[in-house]
C-alpha atoms as a PDB file:
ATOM      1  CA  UNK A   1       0.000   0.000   0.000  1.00  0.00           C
ATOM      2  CA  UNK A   2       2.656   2.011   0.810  1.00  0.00           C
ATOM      3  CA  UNK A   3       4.113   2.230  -2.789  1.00  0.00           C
ATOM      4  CA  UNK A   4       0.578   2.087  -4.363  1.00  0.00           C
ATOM      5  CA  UNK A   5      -0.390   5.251  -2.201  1.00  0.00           C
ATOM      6  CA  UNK A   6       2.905   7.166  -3.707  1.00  0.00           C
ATOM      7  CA  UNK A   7       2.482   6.095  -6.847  1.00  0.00           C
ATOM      8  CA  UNK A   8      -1.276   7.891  -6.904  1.00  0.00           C
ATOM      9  CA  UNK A   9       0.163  10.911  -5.384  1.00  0.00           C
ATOM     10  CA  UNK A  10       2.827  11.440  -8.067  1.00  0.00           C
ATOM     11  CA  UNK A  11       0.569  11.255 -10.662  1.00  0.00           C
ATOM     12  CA  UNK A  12      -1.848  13.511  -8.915  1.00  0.00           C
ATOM     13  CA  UNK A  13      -0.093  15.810  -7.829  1.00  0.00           C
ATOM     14  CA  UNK A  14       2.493  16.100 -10.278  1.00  0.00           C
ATOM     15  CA  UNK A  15      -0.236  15.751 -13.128  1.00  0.00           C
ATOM     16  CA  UNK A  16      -1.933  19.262 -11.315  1.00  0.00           C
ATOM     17  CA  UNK A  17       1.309  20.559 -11.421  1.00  0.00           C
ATOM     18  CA  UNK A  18       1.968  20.490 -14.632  1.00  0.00           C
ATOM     19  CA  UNK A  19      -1.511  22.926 -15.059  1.00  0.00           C
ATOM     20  CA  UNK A  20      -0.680  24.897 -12.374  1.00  0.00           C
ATOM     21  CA  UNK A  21       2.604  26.065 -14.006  1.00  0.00           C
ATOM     22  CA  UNK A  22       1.300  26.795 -17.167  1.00  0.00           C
ATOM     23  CA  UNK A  23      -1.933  28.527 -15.505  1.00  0.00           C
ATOM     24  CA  UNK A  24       1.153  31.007 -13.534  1.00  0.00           C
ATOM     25  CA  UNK A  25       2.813  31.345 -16.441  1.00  0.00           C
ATOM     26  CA  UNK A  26      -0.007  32.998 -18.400  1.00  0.00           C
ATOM     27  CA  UNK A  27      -1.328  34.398 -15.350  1.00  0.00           C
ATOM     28  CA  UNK A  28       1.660  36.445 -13.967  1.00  0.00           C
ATOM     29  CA  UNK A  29       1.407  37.786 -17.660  1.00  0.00           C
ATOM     30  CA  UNK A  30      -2.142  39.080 -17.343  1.00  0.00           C
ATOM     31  CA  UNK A  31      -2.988  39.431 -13.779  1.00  0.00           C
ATOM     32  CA  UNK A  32      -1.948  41.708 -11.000  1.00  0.00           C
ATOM     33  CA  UNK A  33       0.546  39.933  -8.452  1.00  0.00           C
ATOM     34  CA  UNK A  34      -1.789  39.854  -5.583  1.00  0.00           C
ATOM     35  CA  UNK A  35      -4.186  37.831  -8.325  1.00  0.00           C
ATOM     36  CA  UNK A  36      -1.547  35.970  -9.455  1.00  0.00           C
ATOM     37  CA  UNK A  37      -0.569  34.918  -6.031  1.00  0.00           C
ATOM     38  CA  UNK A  38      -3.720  32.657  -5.513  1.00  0.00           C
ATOM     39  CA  UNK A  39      -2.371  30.079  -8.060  1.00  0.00           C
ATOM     40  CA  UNK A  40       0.362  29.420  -6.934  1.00  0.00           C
ATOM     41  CA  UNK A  41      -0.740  29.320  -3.228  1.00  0.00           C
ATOM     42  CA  UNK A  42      -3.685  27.168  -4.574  1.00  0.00           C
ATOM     43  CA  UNK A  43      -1.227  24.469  -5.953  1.00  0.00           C
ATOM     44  CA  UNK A  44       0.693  24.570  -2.812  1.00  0.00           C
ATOM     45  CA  UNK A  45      -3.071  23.951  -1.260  1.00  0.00           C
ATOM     46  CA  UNK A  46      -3.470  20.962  -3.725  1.00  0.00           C
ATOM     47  CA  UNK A  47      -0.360  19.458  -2.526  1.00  0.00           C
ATOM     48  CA  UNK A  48      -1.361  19.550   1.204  1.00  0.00           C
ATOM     49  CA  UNK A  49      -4.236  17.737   0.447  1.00  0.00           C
ATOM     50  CA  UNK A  50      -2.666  14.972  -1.441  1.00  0.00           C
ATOM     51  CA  UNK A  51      -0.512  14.814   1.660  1.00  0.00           C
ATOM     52  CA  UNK A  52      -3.446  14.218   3.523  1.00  0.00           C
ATOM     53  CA  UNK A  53      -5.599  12.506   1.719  1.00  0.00           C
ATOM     54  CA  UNK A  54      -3.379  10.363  -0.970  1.00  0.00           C
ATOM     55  CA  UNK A  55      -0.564   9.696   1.442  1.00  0.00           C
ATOM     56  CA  UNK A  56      -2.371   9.874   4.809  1.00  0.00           C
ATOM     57  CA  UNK A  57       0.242  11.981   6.610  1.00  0.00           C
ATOM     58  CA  UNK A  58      -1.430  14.097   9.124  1.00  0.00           C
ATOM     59  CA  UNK A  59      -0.123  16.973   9.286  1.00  0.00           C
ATOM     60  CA  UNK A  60       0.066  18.798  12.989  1.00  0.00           C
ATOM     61  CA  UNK A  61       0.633  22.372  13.552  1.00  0.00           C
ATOM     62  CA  UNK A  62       2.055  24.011  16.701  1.00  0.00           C
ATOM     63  CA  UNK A  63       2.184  27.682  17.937  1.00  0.00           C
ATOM     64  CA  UNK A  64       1.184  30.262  16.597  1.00  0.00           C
ATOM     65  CA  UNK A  65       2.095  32.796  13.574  1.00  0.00           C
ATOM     66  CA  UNK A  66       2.853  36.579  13.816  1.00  0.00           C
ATOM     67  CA  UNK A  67       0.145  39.054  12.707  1.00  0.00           C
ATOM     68  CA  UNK A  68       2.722  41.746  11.063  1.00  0.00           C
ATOM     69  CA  UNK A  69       5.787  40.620   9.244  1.00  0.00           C
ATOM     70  CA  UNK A  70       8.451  38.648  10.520  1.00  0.00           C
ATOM     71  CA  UNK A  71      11.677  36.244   9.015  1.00  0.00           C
ATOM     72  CA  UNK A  72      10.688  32.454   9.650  1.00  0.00           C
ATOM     73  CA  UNK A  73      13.422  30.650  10.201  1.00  0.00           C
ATOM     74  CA  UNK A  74      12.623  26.978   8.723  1.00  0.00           C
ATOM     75  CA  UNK A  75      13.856  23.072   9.285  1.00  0.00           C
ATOM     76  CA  UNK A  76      14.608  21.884   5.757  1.00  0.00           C
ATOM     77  CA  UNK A  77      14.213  18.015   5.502  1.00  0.00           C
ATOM     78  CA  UNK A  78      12.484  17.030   2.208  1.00  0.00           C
ATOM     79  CA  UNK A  79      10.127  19.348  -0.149  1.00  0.00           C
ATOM     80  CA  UNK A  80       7.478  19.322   1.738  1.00  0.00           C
ATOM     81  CA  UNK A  81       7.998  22.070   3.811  1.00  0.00           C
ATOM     82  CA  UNK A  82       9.307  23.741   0.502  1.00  0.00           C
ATOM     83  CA  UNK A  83       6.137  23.693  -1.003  1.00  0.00           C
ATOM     84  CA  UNK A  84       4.055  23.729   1.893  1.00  0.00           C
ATOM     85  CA  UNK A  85       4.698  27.478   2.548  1.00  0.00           C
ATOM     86  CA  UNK A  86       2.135  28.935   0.493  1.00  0.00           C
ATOM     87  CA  UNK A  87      -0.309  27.134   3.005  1.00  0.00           C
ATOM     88  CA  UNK A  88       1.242  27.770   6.073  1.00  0.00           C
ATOM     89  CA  UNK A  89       2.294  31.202   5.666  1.00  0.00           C
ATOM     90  CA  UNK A  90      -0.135  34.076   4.217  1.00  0.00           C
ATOM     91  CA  UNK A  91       1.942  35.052   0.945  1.00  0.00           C
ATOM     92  CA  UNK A  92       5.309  34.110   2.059  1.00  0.00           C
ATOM     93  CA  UNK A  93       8.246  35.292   0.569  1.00  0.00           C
ATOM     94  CA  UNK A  94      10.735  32.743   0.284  1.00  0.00           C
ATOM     95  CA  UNK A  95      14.571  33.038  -0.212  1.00  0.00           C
ATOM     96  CA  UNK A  96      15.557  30.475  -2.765  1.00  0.00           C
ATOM     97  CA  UNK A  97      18.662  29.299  -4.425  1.00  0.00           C
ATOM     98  CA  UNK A  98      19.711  30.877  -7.209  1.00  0.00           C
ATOM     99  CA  UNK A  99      20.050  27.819  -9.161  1.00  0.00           C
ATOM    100  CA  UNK A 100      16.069  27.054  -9.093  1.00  0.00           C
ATOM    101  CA  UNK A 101      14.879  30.419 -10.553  1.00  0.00           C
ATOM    102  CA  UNK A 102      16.796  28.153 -13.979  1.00  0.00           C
ATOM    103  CA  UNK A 103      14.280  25.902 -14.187  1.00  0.00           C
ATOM    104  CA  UNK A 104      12.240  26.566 -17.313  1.00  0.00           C
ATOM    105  CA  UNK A 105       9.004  27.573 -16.172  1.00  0.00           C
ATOM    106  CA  UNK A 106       9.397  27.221 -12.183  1.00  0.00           C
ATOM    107  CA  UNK A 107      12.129  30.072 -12.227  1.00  0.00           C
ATOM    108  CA  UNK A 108       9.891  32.324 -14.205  1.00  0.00           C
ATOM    109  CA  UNK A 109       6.546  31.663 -12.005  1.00  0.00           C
ATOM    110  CA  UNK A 110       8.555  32.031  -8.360  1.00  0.00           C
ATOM    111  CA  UNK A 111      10.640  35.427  -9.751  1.00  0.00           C
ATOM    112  CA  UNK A 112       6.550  36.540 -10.091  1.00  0.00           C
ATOM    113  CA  UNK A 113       5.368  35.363  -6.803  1.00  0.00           C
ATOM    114  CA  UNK A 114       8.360  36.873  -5.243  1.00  0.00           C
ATOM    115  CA  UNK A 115      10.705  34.693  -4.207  1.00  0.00           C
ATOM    116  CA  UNK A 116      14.309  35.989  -3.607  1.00  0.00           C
ATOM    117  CA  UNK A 117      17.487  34.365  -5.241  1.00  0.00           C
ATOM    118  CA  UNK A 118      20.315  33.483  -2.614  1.00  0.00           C
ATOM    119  CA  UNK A 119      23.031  34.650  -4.707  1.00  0.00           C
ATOM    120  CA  UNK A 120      25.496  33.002  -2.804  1.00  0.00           C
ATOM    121  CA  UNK A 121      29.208  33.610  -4.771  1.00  0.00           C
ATOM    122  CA  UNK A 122      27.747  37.659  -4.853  1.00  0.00           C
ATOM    123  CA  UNK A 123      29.076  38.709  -2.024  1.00  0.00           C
ATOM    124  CA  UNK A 124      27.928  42.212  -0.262  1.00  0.00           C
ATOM    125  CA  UNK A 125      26.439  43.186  -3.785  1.00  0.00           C
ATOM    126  CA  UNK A 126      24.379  39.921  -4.028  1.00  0.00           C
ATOM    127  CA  UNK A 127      23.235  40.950  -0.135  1.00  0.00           C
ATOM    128  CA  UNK A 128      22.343  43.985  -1.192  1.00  0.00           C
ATOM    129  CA  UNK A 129      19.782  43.617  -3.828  1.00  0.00           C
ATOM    130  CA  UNK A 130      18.355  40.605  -1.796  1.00  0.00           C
ATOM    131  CA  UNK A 131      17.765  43.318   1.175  1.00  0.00           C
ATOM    132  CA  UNK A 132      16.218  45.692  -1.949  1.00  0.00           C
ATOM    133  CA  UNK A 133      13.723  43.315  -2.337  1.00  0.00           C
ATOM    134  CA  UNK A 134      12.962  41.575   1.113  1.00  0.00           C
ATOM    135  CA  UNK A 135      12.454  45.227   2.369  1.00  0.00           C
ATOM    136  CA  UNK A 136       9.612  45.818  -0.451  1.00  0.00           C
ATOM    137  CA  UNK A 137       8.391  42.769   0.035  1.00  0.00           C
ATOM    138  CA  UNK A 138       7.984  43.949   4.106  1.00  0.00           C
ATOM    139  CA  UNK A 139       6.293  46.916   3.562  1.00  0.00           C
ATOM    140  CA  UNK A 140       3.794  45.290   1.654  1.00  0.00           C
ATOM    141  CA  UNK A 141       3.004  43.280   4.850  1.00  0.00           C
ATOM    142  CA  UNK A 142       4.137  39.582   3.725  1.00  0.00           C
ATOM    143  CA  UNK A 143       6.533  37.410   5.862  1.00  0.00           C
ATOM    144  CA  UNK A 144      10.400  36.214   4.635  1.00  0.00           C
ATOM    145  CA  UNK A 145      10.743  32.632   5.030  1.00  0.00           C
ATOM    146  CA  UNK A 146      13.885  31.051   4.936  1.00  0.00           C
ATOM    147  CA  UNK A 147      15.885  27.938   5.464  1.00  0.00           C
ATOM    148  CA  UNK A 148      18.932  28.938   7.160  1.00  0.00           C
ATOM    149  CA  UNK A 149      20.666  25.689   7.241  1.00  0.00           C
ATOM    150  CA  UNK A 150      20.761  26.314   3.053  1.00  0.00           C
ATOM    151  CA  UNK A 151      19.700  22.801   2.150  1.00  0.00           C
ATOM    152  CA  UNK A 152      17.982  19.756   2.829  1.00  0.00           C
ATOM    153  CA  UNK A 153      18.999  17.911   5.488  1.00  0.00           C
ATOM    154  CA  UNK A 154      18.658  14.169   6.783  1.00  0.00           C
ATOM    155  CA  UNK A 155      16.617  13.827   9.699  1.00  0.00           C
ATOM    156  CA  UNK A 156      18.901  13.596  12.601  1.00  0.00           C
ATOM    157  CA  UNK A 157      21.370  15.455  11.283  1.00  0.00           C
ATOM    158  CA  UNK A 158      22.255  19.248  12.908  1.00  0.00           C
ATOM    159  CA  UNK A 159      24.885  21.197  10.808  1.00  0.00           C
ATOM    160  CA  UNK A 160      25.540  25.290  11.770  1.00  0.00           C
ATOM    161  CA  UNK A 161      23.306  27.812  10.387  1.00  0.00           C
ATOM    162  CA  UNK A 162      24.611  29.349   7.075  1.00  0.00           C
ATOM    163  CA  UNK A 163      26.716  32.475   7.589  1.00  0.00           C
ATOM    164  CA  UNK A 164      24.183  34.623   5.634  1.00  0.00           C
ATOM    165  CA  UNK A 165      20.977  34.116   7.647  1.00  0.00           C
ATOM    166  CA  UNK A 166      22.654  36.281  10.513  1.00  0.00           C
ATOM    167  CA  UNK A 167      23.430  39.441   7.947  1.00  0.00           C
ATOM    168  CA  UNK A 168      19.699  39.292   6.759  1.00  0.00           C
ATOM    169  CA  UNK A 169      18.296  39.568  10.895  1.00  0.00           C
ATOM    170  CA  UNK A 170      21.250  42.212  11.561  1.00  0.00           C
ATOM    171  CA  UNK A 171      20.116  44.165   8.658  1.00  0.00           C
ATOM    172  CA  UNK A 172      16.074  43.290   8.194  1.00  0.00           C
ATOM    173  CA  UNK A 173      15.571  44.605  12.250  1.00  0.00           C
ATOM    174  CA  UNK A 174      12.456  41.923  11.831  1.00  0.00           C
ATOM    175  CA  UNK A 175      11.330  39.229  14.626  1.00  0.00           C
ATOM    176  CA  UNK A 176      12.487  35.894  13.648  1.00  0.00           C
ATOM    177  CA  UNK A 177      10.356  32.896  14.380  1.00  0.00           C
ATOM    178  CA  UNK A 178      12.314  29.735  14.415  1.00  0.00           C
ATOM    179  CA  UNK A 179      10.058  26.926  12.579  1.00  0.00           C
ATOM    180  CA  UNK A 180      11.147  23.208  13.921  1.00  0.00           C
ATOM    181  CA  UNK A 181       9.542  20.712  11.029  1.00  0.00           C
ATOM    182  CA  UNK A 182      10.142  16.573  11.083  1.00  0.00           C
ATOM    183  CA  UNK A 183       8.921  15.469   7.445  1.00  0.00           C
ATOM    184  CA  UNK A 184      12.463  13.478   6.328  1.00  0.00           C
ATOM    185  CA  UNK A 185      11.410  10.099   7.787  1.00  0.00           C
ATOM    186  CA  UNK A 186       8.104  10.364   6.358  1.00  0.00           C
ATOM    187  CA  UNK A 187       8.442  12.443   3.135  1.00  0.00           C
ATOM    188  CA  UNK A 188      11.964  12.449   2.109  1.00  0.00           C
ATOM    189  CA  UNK A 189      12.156   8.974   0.155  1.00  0.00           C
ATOM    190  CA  UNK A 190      10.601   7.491  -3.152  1.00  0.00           C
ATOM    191  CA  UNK A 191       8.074   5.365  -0.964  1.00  0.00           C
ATOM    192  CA  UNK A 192       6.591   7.846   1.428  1.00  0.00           C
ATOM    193  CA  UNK A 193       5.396   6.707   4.413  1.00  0.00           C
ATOM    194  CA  UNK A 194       1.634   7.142   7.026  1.00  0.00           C
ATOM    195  CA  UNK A 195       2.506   9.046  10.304  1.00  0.00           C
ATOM    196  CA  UNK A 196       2.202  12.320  11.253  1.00  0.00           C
ATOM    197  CA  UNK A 197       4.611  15.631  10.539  1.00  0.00           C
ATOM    198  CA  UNK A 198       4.425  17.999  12.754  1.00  0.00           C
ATOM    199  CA  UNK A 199       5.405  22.122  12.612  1.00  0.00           C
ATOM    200  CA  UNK A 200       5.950  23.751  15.672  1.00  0.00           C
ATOM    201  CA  UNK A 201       6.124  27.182  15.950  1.00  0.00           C
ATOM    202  CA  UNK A 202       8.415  29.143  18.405  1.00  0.00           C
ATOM    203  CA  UNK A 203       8.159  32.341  20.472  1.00  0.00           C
ATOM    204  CA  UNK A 204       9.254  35.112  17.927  1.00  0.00           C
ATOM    205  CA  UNK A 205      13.332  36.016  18.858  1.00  0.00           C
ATOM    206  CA  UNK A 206      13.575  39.906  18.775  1.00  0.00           C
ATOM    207  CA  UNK A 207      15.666  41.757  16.662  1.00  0.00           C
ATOM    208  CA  UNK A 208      18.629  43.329  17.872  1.00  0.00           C
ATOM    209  CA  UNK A 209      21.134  40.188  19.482  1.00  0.00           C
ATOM    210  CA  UNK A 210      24.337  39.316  19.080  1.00  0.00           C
ATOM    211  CA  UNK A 211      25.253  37.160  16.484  1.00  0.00           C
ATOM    212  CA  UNK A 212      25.983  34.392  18.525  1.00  0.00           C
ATOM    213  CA  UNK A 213      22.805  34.390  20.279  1.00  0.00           C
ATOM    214  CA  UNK A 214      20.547  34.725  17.609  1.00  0.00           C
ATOM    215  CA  UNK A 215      21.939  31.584  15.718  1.00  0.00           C
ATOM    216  CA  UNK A 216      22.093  29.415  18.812  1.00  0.00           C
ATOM    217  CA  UNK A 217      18.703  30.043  19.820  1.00  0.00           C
ATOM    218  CA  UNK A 218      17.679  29.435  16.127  1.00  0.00           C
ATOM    219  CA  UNK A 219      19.532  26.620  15.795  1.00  0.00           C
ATOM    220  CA  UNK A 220      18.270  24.737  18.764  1.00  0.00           C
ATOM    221  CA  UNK A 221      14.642  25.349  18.086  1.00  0.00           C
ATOM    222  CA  UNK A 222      14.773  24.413  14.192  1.00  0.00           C
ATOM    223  CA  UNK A 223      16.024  21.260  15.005  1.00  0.00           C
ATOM    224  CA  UNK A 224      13.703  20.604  18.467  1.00  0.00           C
ATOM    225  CA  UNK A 225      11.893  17.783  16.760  1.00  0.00           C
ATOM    226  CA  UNK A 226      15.327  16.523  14.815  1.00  0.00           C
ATOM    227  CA  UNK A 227      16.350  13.404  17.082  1.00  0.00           C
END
């Protein structure tokens, strides 16, 4: 059942996604952005309730969000949580690696939503126009997610923060709220497995600490529900 179950959800979900792209595409042609936005959020919808309903995860959420803008701070194990944002945040804005925005299609549809590149071999120039447009983003009320460990990775497993994600709180003077998530053992594999993932929200960190503060207390909450 277990490989039956995936094998409906990849052609369900993939299938839709195949529409959805091609409905962004034309749509972030002929629509405002906050009109666009609903597509894309809607396929990121559709995918949480294949989760649900195809793969019979159950999906648990803990905490609470912010009402005004904030930087969430994200456990990366396995694209769920990847796509999942446009459900569990209102209009995120998420910072992505460069390399996606080159997939034909995908690159053009999240550089419309609003995702930011991480232009990682930029330097203080690449920071720079990544602050440009987090800052717009801000004052149009959405919240920056971010997964400040860069990558996926395997449940368990606890590397250091990236270097970066302490610039972008220095300079953003935004409450971050660490995001602990534990989809790997469930998600991350061909053959996805029943059980339940949960996402726990913490206590918003203020802006304003030291650098070493701010990424230990990240740090330790991101990866609360790690092993």
């Amino acid at each position: 059942m277990t490989v039956l179950r995936s094998l409906v959800f990849y052609a369900v979900f993939y299938g839709a996604t195949v529409g959805f792209v091609i409905a962004s595409l034309v749509a972030a042609v002929i629509l405002p952005a906050d009109r666009f936005r609903v597509i894309p959020n809607a396929w990121s919808r559709c995918h949480r309730w294949c989760v649900i309903n195809i793969l019979g995860i159950v999906v648990r959420e803990e905490g609470a969000r912010l009402p005004q803008p904030a930087l969430y701070a994200i456990k990366h194990e396995s694209f769920f949580e990847a796509i999942d944002l446009g459900t569990l945040l209102d209009n995120p804005v998420p910072f992505a690696k460069e390399e996606l925005f080159r997939i034909p299609g995908w690159g053009r549809v999240a550089r419309a939503y609003g995702n930011i590149p991480v232009m990682r071999d930029a330097g203080s120039k690449g920071l720079r126009l990544m602050m440009t447009e987090a800052r717009r983003h801000i004052g149009g009320g959405r919240p920056l997610a971010i997964f400040p460990e860069g990558t996926r990775i395997p449940h368990g497993q606890h590397p250091p923060l990236r270097s970066g994600f302490a610039g972008l709180y220095k300079l953003l003077g935004l409450p971050v709220v660490p995001v602990a998530v534990d989809s790997g053992p469930l998600y991350q594999r061909w053959w996805k497995r029943r059980g339940t993932i949960t996402i726990r929200f913490f206590e918003p960190i203020p802006p304003g600490l030291p650098r070493e503060e701010i990424e230990a207390r990240v740090h330790a909450a991101i990866n609360d529900l790690n092993g």
